[in-house]
PDB file of N, CA and C in Angstrom:
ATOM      1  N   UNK A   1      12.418  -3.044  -6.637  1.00  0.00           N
ATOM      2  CA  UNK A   1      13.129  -2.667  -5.446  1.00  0.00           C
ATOM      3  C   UNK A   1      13.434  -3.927  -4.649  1.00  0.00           C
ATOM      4  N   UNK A   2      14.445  -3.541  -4.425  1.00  0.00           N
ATOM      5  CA  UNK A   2      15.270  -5.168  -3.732  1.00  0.00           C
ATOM      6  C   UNK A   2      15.028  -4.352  -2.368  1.00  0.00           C
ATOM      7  N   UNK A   3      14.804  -5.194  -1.039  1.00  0.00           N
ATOM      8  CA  UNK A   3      14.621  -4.993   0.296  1.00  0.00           C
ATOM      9  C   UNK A   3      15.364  -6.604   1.268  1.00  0.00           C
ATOM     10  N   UNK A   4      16.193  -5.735   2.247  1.00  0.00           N
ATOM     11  CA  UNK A   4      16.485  -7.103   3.040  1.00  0.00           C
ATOM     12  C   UNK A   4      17.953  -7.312   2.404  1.00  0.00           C
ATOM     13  N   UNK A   5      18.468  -8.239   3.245  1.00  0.00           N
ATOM     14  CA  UNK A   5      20.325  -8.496   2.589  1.00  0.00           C
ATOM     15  C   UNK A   5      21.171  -7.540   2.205  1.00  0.00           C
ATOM     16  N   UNK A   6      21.667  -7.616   1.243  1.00  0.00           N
ATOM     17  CA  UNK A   6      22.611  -6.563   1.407  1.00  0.00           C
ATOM     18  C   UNK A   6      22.039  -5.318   0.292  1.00  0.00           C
ATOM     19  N   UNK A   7      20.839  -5.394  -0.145  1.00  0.00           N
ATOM     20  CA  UNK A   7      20.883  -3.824  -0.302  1.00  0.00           C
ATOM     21  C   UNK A   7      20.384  -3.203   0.515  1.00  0.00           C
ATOM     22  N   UNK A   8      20.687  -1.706  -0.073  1.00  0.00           N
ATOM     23  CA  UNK A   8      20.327  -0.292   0.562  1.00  0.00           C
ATOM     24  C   UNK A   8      19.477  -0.258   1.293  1.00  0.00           C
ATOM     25  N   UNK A   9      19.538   0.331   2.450  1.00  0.00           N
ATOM     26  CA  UNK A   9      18.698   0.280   3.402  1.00  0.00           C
ATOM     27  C   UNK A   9      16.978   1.282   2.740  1.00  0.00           C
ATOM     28  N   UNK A  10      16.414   1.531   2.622  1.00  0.00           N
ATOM     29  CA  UNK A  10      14.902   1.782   1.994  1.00  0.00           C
ATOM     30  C   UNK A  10      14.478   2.416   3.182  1.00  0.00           C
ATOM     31  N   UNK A  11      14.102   3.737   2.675  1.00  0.00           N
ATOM     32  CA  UNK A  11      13.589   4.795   3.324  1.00  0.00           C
ATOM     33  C   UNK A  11      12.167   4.919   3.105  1.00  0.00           C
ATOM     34  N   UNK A  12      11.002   4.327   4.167  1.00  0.00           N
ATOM     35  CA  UNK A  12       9.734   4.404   4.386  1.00  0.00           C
ATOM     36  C   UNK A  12       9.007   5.128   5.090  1.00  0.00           C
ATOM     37  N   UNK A  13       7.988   5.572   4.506  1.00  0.00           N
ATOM     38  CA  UNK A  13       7.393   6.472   5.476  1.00  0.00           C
ATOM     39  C   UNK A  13       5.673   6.346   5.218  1.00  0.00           C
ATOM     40  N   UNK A  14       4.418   7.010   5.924  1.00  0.00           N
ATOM     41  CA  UNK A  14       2.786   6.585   5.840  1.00  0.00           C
ATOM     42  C   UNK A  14       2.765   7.723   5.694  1.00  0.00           C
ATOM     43  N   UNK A  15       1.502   7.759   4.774  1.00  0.00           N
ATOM     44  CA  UNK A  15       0.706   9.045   4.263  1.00  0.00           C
ATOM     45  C   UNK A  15      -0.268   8.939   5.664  1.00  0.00           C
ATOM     46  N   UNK A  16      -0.535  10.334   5.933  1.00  0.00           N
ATOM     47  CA  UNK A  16      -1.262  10.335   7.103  1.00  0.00           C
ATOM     48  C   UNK A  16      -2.887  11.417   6.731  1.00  0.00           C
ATOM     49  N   UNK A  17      -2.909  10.805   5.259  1.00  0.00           N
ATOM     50  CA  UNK A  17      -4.171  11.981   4.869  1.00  0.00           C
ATOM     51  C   UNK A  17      -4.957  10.973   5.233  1.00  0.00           C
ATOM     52  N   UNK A  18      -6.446  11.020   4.884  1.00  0.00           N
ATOM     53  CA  UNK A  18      -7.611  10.044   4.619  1.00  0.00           C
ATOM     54  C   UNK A  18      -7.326   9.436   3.150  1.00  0.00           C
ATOM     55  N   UNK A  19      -6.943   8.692   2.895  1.00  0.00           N
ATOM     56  CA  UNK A  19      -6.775   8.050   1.924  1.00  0.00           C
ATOM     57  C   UNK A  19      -8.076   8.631   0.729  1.00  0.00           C
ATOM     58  N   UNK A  20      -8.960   7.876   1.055  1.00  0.00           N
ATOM     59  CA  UNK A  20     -10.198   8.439   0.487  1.00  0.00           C
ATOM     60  C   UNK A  20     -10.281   9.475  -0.349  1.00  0.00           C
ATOM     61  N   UNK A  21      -9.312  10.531   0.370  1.00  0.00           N
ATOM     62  CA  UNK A  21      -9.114  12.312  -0.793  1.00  0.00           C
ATOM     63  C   UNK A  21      -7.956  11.628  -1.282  1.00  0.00           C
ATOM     64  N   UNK A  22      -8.531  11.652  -2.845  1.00  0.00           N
ATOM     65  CA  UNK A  22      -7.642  11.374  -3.142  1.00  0.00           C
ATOM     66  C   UNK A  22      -6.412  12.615  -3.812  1.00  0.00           C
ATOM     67  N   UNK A  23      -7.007  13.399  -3.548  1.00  0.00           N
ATOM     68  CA  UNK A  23      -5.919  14.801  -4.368  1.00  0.00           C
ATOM     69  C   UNK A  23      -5.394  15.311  -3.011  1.00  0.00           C
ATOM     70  N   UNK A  24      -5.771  15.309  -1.895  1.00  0.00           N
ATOM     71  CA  UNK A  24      -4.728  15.471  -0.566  1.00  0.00           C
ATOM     72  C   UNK A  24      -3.428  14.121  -0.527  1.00  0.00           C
ATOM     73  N   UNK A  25      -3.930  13.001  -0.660  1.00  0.00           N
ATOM     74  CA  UNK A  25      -2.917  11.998  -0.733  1.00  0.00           C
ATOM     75  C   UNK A  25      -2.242  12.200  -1.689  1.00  0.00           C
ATOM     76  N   UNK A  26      -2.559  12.162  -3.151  1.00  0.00           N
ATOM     77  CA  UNK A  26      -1.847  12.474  -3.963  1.00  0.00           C
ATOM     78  C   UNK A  26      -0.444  13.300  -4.024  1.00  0.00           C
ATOM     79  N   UNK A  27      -0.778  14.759  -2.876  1.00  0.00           N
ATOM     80  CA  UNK A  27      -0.003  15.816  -2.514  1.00  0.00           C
ATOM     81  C   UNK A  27       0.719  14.980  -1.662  1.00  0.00           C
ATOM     82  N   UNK A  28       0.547  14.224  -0.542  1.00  0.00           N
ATOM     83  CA  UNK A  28       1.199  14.348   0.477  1.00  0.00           C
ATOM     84  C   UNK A  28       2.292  13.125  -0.327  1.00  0.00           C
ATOM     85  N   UNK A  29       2.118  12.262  -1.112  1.00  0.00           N
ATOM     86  CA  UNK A  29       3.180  11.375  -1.641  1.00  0.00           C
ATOM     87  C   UNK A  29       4.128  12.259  -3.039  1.00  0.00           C
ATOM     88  N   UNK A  30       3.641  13.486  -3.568  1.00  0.00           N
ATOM     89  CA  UNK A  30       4.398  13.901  -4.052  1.00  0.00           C
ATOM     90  C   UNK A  30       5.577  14.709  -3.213  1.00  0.00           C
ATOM     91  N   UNK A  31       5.117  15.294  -2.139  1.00  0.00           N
ATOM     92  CA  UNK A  31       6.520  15.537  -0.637  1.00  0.00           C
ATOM     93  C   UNK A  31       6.982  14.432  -0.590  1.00  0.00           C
ATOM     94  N   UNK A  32       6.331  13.590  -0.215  1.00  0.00           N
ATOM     95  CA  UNK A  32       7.175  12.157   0.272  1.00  0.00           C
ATOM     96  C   UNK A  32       8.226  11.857  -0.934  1.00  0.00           C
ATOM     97  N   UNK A  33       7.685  11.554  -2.297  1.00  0.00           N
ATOM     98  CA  UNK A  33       8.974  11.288  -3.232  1.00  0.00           C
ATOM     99  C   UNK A  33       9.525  12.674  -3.144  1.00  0.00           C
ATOM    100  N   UNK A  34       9.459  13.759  -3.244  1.00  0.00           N
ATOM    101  CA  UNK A  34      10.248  15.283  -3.055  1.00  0.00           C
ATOM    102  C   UNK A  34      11.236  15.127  -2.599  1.00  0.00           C
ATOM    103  N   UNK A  35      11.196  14.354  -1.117  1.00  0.00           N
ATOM    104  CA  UNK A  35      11.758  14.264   0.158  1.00  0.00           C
ATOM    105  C   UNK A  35      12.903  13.340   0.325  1.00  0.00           C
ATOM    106  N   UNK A  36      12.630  11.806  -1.215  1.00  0.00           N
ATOM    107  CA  UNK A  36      13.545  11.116  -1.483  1.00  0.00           C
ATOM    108  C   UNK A  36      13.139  10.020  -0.723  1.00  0.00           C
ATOM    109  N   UNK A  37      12.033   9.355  -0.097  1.00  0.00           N
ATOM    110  CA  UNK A  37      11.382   8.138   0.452  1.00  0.00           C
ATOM    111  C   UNK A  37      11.790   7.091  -0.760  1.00  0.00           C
ATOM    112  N   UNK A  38      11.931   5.824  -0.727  1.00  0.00           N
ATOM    113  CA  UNK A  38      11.826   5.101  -1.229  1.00  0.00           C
ATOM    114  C   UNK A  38      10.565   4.348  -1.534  1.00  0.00           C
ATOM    115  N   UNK A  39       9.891   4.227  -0.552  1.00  0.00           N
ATOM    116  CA  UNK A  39       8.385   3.701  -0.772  1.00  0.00           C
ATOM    117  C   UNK A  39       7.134   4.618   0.748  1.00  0.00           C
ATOM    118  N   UNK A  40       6.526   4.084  -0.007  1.00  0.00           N
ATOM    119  CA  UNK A  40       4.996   4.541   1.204  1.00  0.00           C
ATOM    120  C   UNK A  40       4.015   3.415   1.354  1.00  0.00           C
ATOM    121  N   UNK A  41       3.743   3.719   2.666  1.00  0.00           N
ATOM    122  CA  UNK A  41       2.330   2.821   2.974  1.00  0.00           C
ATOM    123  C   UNK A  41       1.112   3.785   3.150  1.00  0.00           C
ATOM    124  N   UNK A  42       0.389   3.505   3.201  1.00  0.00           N
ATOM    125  CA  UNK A  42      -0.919   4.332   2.595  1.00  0.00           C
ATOM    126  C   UNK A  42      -2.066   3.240   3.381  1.00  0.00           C
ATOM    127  N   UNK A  43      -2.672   3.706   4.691  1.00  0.00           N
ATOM    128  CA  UNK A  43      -3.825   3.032   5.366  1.00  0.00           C
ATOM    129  C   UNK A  43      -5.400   2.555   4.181  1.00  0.00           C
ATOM    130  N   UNK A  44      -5.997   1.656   4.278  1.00  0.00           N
ATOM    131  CA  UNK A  44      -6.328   1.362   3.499  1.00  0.00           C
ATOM    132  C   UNK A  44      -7.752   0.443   4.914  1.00  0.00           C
ATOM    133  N   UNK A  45      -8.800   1.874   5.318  1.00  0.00           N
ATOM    134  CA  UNK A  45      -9.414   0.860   5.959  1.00  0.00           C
ATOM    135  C   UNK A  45     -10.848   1.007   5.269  1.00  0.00           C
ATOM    136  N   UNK A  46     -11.012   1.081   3.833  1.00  0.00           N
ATOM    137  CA  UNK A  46     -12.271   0.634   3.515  1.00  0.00           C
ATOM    138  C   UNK A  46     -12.418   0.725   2.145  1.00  0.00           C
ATOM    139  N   UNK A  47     -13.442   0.426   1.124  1.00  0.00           N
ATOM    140  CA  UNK A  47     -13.222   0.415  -0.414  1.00  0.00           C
ATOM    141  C   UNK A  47     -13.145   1.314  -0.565  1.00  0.00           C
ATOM    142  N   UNK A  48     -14.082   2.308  -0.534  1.00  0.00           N
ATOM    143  CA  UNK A  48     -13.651   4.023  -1.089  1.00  0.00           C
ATOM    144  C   UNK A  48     -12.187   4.244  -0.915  1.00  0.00           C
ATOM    145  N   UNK A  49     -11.435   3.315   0.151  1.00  0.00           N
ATOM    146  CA  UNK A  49      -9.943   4.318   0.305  1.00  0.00           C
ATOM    147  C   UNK A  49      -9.179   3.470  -0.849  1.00  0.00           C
ATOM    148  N   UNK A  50      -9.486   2.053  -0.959  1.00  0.00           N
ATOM    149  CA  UNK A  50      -8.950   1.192  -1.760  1.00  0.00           C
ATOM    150  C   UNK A  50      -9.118   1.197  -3.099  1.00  0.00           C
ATOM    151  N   UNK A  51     -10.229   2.109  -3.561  1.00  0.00           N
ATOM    152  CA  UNK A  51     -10.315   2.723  -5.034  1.00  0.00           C
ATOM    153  C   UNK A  51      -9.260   3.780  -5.354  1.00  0.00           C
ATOM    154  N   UNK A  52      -9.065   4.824  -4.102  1.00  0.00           N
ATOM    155  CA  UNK A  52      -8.153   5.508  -4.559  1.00  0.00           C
ATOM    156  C   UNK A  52      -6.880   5.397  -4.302  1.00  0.00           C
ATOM    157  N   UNK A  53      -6.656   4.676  -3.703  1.00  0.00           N
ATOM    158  CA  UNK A  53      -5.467   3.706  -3.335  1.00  0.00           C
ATOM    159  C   UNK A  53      -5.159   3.023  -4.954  1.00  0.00           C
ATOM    160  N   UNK A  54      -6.111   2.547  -5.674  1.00  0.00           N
ATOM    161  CA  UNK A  54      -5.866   2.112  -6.952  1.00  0.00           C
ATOM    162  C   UNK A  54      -5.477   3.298  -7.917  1.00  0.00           C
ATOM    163  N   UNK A  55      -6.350   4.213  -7.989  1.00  0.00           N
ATOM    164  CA  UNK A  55      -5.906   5.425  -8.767  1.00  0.00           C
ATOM    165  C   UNK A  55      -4.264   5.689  -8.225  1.00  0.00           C
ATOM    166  N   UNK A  56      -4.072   6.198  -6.959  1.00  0.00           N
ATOM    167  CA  UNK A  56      -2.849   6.428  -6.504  1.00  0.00           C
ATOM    168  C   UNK A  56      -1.657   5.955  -7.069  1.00  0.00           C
ATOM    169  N   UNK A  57      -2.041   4.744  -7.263  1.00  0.00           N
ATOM    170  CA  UNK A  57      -0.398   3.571  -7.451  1.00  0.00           C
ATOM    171  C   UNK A  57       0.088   4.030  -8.651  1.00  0.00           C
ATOM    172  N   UNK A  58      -0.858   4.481 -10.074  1.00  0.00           N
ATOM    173  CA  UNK A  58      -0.863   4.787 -11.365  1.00  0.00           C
ATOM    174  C   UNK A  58      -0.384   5.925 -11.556  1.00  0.00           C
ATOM    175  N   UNK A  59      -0.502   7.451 -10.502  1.00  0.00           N
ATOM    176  CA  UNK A  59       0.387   8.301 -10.592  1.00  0.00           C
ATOM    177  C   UNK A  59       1.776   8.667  -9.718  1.00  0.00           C
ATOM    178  N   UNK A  60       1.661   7.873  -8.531  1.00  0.00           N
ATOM    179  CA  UNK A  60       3.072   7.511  -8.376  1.00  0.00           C
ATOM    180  C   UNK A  60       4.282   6.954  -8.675  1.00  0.00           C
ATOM    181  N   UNK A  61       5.169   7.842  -8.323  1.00  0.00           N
ATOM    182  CA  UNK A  61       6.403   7.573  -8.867  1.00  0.00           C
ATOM    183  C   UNK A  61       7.378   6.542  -7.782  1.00  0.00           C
ATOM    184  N   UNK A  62       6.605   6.371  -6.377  1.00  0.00           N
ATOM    185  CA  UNK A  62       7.930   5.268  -6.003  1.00  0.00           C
ATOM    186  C   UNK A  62       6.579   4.221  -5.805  1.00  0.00           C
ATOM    187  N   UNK A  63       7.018   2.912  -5.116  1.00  0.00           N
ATOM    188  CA  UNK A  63       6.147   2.180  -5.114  1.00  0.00           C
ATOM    189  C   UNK A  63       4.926   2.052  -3.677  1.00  0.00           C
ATOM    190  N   UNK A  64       4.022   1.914  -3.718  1.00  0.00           N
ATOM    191  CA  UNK A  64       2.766   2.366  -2.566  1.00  0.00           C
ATOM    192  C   UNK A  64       2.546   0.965  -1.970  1.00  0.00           C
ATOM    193  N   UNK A  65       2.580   1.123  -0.869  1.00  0.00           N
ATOM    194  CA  UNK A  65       2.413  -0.166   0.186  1.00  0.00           C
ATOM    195  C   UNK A  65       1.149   0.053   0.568  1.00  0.00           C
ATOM    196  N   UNK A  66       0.070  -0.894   0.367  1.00  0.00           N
ATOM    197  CA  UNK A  66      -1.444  -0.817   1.057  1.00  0.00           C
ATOM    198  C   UNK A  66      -1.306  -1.498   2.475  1.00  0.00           C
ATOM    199  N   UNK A  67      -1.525  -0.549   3.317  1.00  0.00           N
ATOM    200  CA  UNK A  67      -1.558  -1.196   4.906  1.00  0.00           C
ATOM    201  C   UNK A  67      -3.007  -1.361   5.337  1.00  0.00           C
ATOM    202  N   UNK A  68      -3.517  -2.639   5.497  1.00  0.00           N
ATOM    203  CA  UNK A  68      -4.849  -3.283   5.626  1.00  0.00           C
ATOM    204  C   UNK A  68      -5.151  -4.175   7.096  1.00  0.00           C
ATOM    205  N   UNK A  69      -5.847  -4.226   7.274  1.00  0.00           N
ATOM    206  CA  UNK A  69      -6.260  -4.932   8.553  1.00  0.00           C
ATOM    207  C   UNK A  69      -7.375  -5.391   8.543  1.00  0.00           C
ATOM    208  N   UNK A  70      -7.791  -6.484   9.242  1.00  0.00           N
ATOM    209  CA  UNK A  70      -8.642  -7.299   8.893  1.00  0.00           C
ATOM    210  C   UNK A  70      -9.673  -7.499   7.775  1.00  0.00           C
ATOM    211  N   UNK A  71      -9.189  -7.326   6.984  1.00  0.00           N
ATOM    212  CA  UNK A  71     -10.244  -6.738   5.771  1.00  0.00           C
ATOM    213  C   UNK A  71      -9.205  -7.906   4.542  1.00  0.00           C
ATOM    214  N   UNK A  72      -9.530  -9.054   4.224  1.00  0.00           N
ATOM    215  CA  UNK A  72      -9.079  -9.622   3.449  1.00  0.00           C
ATOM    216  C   UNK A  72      -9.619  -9.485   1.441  1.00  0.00           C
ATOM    217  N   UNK A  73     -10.229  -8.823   2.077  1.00  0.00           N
ATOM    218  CA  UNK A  73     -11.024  -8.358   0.566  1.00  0.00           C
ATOM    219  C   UNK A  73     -10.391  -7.197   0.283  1.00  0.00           C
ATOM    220  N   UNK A  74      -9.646  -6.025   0.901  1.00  0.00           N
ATOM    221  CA  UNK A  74      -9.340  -4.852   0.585  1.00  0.00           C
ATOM    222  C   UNK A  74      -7.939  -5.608   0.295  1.00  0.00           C
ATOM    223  N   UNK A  75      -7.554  -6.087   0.421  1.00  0.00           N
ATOM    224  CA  UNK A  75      -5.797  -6.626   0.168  1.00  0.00           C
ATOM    225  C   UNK A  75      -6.059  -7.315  -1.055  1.00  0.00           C
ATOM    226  N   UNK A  76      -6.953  -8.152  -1.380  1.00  0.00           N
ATOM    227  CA  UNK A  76      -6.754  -8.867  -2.296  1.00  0.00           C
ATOM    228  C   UNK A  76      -6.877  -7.685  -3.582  1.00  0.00           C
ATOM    229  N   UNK A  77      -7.914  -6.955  -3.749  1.00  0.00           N
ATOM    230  CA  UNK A  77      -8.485  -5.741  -4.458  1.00  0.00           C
ATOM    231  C   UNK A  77      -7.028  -5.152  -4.455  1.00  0.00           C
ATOM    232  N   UNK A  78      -6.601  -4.516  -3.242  1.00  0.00           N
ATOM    233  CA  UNK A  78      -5.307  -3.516  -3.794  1.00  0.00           C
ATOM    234  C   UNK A  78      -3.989  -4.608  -4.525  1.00  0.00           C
ATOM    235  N   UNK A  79      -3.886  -5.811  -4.006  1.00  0.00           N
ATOM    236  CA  UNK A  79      -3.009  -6.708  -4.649  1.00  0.00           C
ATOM    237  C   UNK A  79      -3.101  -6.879  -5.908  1.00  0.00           C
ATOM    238  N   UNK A  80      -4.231  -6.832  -6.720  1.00  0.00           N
ATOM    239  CA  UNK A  80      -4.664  -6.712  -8.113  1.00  0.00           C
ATOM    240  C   UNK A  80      -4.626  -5.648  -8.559  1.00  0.00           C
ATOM    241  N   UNK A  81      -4.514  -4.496  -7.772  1.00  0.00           N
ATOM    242  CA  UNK A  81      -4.943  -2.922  -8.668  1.00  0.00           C
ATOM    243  C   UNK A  81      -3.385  -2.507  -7.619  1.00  0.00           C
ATOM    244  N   UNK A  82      -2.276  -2.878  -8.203  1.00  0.00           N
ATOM    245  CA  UNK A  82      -1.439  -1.809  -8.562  1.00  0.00           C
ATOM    246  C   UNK A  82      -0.257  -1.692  -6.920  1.00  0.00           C
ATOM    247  N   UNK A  83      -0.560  -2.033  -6.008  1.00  0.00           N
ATOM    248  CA  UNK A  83       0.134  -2.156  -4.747  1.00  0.00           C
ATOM    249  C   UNK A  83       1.567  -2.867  -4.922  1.00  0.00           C
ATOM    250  N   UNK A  84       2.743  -2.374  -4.523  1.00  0.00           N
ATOM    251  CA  UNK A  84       3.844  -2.354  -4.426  1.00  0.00           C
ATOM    252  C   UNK A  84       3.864  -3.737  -3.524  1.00  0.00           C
ATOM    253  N   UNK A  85       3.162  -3.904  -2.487  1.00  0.00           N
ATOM    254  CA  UNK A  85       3.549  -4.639  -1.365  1.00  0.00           C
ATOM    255  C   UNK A  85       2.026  -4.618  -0.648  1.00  0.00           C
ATOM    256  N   UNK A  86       1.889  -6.101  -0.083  1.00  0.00           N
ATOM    257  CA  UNK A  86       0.472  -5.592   1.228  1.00  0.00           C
ATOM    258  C   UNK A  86       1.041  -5.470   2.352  1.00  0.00           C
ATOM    259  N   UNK A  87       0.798  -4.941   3.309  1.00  0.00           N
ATOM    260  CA  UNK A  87       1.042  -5.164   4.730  1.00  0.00           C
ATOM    261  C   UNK A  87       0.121  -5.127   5.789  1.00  0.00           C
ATOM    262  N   UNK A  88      -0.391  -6.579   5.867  1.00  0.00           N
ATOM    263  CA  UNK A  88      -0.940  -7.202   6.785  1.00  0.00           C
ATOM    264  C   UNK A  88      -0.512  -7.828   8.079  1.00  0.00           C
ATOM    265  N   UNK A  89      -1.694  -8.065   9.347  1.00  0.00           N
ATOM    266  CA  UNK A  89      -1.768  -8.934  10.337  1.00  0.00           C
ATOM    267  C   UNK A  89      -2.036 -10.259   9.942  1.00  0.00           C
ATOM    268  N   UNK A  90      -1.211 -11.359   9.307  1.00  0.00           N
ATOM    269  CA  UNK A  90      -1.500 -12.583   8.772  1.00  0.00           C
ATOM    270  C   UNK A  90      -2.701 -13.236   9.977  1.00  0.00           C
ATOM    271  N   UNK A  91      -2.631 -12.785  11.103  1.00  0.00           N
ATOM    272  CA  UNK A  91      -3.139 -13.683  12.255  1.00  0.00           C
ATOM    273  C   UNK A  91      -5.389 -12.997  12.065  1.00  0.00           C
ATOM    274  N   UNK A  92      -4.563 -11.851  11.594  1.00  0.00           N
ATOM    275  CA  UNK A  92      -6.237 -11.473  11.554  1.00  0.00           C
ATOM    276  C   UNK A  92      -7.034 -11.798  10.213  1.00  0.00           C
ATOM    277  N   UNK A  93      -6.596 -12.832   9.553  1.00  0.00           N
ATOM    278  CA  UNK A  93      -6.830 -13.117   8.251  1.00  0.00           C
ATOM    279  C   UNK A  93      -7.220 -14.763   8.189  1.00  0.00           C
ATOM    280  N   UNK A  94      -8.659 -15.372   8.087  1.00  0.00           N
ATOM    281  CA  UNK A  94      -8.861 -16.596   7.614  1.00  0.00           C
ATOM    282  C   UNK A  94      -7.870 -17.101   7.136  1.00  0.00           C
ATOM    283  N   UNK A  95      -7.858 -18.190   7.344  1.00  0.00           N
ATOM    284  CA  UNK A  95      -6.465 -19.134   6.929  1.00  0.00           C
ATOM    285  C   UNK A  95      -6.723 -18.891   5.211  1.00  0.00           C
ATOM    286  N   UNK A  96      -8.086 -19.528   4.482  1.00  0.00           N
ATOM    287  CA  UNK A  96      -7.836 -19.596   3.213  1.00  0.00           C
ATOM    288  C   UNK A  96      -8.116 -18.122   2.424  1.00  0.00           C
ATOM    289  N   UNK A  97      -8.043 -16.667   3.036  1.00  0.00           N
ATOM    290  CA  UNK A  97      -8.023 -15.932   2.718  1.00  0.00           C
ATOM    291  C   UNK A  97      -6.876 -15.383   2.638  1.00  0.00           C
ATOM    292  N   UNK A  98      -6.209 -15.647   3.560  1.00  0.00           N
ATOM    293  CA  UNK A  98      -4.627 -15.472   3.591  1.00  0.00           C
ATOM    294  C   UNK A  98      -3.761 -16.214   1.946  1.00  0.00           C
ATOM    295  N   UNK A  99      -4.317 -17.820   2.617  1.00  0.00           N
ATOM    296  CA  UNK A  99      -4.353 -18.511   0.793  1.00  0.00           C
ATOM    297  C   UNK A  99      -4.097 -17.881  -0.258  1.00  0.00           C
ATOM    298  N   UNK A 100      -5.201 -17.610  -0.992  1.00  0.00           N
ATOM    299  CA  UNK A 100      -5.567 -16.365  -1.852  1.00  0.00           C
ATOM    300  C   UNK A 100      -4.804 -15.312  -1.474  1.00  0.00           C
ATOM    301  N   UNK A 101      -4.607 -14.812  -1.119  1.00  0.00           N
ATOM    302  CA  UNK A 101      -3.840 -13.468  -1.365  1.00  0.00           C
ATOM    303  C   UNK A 101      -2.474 -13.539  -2.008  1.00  0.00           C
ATOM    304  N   UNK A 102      -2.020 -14.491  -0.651  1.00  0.00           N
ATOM    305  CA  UNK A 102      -0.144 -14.772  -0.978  1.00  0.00           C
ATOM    306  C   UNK A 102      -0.481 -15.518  -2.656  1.00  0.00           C
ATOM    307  N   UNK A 103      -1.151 -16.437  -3.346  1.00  0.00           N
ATOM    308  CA  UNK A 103      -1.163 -16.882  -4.534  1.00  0.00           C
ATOM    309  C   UNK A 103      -1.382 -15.567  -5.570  1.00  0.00           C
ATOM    310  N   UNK A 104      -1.788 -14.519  -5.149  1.00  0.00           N
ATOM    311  CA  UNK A 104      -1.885 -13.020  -6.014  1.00  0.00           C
ATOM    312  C   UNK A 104      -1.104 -12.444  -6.327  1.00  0.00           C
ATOM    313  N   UNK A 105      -0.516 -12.334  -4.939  1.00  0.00           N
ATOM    314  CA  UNK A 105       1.009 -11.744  -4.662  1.00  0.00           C
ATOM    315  C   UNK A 105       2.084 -11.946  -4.840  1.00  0.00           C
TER     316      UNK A 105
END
């Protein structure tokens, strides 16, 4: 998926389950592609959510954005297991953790 310039503008939207269930999320991103979203972000504030955040990416059909916050270990983890995109606070992130990530990514 191309984003930015001149393509198509990309229709986003957040799962607003607990990440964590993962068969409620599951549901709520099969509406979301139903619905014709282009991508999702999916909150991601601890490992249990970031395990199924990993399962997730594998049965979705558009691509899953992990939205993380201060947690440079949960970004790097979803950056390796399957995440479309991270979306982070660069400012709340150790300089050489930040490092590491963008070199993943």
């Amino acid at each position: 998926m191309v984003l930015g310039g001149d393509a198509k503008i990309a229709v986003q939207t957040m799962t607003k389950t607990d990440t964590r269930d993962f068969t409620k999320t599951e549901r709520q991103i099969r509406r979301i592609e139903k619905a014709g979203a282009d991508l999702c972000r999916v909150a991601i504030p601890d490992f249990a959510a970031a395990e199924s955040f990993a399962k997730l990416t594998k049965v979705a059909k558009i691509p899953l954005v992990a939205d993380i916050h201060f947690n440079p270990n949960l970004a790097t983890f979803c950056a390796e297991n399957g995440a479309a995109k991270i979306r982070i606070n660069p400012g709340n992130f150790p300089r050489d953790s930040l490092k590491k990530l963008v070199k993943i990514c």
